[in-house]
C-alpha atoms as a PDB file:
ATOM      1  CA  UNK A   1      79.392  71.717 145.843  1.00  0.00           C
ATOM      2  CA  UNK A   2      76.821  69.550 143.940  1.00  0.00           C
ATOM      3  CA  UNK A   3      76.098  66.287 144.513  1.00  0.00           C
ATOM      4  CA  UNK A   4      80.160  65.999 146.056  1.00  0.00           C
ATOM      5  CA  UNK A   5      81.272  67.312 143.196  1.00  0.00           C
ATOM      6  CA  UNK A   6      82.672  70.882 143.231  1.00  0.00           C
ATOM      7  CA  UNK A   7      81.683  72.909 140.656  1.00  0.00           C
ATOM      8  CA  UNK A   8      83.352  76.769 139.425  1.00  0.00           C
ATOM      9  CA  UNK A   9      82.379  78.404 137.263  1.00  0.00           C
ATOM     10  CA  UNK A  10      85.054  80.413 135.645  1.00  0.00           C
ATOM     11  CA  UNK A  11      84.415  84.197 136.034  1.00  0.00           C
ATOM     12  CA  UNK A  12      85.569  87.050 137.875  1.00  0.00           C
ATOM     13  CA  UNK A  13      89.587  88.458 138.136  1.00  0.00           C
ATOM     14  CA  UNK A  14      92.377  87.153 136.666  1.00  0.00           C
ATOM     15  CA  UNK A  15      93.434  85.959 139.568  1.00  0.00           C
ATOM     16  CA  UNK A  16      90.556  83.673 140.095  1.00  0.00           C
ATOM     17  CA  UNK A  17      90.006  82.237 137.054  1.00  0.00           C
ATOM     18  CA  UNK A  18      94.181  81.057 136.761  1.00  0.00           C
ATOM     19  CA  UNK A  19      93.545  79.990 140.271  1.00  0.00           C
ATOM     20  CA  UNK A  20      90.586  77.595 138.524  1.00  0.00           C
ATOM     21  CA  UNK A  21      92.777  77.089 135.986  1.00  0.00           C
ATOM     22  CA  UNK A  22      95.089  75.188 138.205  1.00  0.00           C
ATOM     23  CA  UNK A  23      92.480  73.532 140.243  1.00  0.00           C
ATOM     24  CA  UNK A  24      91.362  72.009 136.950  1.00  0.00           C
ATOM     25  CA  UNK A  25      95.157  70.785 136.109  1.00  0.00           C
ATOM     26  CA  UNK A  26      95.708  69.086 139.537  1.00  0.00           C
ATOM     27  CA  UNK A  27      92.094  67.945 139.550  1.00  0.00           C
ATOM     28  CA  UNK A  28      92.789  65.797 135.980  1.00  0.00           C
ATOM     29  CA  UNK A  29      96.318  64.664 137.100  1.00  0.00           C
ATOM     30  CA  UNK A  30      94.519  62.949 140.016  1.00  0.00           C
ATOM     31  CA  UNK A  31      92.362  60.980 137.735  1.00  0.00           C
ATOM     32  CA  UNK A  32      89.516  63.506 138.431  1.00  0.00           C
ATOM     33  CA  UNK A  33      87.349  64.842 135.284  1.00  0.00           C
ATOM     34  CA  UNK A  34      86.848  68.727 134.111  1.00  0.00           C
ATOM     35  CA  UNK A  35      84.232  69.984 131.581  1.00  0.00           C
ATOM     36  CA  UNK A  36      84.636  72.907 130.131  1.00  0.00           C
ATOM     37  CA  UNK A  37      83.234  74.746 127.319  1.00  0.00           C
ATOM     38  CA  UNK A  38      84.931  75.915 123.832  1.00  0.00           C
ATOM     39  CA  UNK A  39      83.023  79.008 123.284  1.00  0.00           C
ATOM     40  CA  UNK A  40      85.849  81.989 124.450  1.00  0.00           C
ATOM     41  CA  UNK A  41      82.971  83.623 127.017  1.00  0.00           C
ATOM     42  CA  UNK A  42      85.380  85.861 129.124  1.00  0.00           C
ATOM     43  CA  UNK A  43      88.492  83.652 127.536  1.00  0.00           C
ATOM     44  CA  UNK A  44      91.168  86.437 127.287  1.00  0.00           C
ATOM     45  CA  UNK A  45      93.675  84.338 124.743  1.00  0.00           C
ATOM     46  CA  UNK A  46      91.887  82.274 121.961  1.00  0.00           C
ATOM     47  CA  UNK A  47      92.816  79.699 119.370  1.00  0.00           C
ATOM     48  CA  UNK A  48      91.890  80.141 115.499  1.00  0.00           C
ATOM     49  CA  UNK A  49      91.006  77.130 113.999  1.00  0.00           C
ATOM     50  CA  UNK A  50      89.882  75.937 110.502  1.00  0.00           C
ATOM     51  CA  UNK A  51      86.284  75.538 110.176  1.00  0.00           C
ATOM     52  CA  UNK A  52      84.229  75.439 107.512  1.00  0.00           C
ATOM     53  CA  UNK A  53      86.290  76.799 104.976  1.00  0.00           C
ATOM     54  CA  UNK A  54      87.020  80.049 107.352  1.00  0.00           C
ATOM     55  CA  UNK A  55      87.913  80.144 111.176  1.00  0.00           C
ATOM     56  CA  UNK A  56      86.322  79.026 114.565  1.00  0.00           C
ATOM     57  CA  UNK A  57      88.348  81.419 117.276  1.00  0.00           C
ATOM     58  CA  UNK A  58      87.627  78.925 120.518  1.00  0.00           C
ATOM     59  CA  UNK A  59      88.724  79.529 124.177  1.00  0.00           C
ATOM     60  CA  UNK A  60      92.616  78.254 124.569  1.00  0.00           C
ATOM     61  CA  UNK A  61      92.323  77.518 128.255  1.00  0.00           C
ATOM     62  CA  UNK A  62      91.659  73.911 127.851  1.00  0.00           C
ATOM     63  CA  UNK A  63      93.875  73.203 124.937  1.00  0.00           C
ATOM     64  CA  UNK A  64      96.704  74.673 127.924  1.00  0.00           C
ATOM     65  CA  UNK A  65      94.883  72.326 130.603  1.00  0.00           C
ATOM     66  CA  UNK A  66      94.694  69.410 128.718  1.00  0.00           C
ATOM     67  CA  UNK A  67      98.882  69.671 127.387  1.00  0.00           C
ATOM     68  CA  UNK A  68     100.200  70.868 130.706  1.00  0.00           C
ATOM     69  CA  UNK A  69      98.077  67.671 132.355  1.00  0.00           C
ATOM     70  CA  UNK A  70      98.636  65.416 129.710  1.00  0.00           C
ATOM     71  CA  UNK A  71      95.097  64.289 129.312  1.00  0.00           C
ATOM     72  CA  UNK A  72      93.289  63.994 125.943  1.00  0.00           C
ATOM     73  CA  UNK A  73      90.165  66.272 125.415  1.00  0.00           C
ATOM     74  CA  UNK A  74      86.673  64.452 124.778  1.00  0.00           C
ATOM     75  CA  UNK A  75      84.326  66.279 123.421  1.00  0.00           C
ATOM     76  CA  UNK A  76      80.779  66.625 124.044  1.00  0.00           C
ATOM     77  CA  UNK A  77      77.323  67.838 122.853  1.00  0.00           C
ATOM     78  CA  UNK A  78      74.278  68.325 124.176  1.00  0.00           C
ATOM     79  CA  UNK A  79      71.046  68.943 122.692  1.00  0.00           C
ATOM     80  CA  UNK A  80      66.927  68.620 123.306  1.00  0.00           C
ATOM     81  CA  UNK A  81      65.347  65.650 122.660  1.00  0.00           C
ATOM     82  CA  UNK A  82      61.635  66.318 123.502  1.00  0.00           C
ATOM     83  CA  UNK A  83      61.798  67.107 127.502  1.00  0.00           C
ATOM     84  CA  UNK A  84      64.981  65.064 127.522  1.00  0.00           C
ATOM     85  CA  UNK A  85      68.809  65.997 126.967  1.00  0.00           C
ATOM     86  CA  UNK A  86      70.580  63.874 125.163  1.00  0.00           C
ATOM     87  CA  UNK A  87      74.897  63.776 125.083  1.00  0.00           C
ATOM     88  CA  UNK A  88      76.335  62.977 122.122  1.00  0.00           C
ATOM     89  CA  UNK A  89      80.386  62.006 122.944  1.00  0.00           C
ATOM     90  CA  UNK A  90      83.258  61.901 120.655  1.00  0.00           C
ATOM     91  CA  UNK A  91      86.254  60.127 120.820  1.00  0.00           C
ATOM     92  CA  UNK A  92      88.908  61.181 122.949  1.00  0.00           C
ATOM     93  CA  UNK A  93      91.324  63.580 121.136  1.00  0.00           C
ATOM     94  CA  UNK A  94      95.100  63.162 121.039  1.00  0.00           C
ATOM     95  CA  UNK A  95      97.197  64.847 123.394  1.00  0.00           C
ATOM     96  CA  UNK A  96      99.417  66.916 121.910  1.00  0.00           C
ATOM     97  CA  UNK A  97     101.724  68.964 123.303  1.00  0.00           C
ATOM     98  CA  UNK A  98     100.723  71.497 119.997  1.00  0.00           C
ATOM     99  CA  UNK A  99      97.561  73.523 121.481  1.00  0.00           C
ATOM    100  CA  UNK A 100      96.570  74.207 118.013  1.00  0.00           C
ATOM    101  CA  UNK A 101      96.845  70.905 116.345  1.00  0.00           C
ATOM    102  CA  UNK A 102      94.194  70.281 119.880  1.00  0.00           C
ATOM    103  CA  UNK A 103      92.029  73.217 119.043  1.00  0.00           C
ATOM    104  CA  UNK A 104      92.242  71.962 115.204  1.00  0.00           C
ATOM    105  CA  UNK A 105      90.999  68.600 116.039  1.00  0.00           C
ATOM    106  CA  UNK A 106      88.344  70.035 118.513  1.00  0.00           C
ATOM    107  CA  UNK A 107      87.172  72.086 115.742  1.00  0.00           C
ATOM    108  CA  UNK A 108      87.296  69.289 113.091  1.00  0.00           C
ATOM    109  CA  UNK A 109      84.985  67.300 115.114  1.00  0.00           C
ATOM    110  CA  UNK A 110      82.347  70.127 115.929  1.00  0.00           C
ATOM    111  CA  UNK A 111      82.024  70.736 112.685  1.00  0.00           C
ATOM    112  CA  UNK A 112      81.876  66.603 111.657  1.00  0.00           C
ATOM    113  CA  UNK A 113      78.891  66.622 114.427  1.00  0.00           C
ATOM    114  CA  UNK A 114      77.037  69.989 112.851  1.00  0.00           C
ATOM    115  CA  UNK A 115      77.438  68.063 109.317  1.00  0.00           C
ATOM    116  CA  UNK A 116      75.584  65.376 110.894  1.00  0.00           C
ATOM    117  CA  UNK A 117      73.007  67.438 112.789  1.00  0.00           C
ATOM    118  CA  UNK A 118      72.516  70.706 110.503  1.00  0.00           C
ATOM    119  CA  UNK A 119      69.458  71.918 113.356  1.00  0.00           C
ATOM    120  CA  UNK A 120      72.019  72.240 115.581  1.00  0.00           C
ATOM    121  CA  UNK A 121      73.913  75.017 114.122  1.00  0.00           C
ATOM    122  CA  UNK A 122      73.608  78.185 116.542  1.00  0.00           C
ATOM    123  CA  UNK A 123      73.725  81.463 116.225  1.00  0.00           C
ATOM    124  CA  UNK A 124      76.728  81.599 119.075  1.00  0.00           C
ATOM    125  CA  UNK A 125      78.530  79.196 116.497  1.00  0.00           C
ATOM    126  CA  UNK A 126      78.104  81.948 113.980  1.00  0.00           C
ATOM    127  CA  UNK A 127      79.551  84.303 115.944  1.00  0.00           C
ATOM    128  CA  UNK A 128      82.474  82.729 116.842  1.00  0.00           C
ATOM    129  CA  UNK A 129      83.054  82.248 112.816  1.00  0.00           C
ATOM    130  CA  UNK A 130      84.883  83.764 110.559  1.00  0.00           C
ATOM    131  CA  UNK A 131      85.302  83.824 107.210  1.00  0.00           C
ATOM    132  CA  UNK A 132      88.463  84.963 105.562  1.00  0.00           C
END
């Protein structure tokens, strides 16, 4: 617990990280929020996307959240400004109850903001590309 907020981080059995899973479900159908990051980690299932002319494999577990809760995805950035951190927020996706078409439009978007802000291209983005 932070701040009263309760933050998990997602890691350990299977067990406990479908048990976060549907923490994070309930949590957003009670008008709470849930950030979570696209990069697979530990994700056992992950989505292919199109992204920059090859493939972005991202972690599928909040394309399921956000379609089983119903909630669009809004996705975030975050990067160093001097000493400071500055967000940079997208518009909210649609929900869809296609967790591709989500992952697609994630994907589309990352790749919009790395257009915009080449320095920000990481080498954990390159490894979660592929080209075909």
């Amino acid at each position: 617990d932070i701040g009263g907020r309760n933050v998990a981080l997602v890691t350990g059995s299977e067990q406990q990280r479908v048990a976060a899973f549907y923490r994070a479900v309930d949590r957003l159908r009670t008008g709470g929020f849930v950030i979570a990051a696209l990069d697979p980690g530990q994700a056992e299932r992950r989505i292919a996307a199109p992204f920059f002319g090859g493939t972005i494999h991202l972690a599928a577990g909040l394309f399921a959240i956000a379609r089983i809760a119903k909630v669009p995805i809004v996705p975030m950035a975050a990067r160093w400004i001097g000493d400071e951190i500055e967000i940079i927020v997208g518009d909210p996706l649609p929900v869809s109850s296609d967790e591709n078409a989500m992952a697609a439009a994630a994907a589309q978007w990352l790749e919009q903001y790395l257009r915009d802000s080449p320095g920000e291209l990481s080498g954990r983005i390159l490894e979660l590309m592929h080209h075909d």
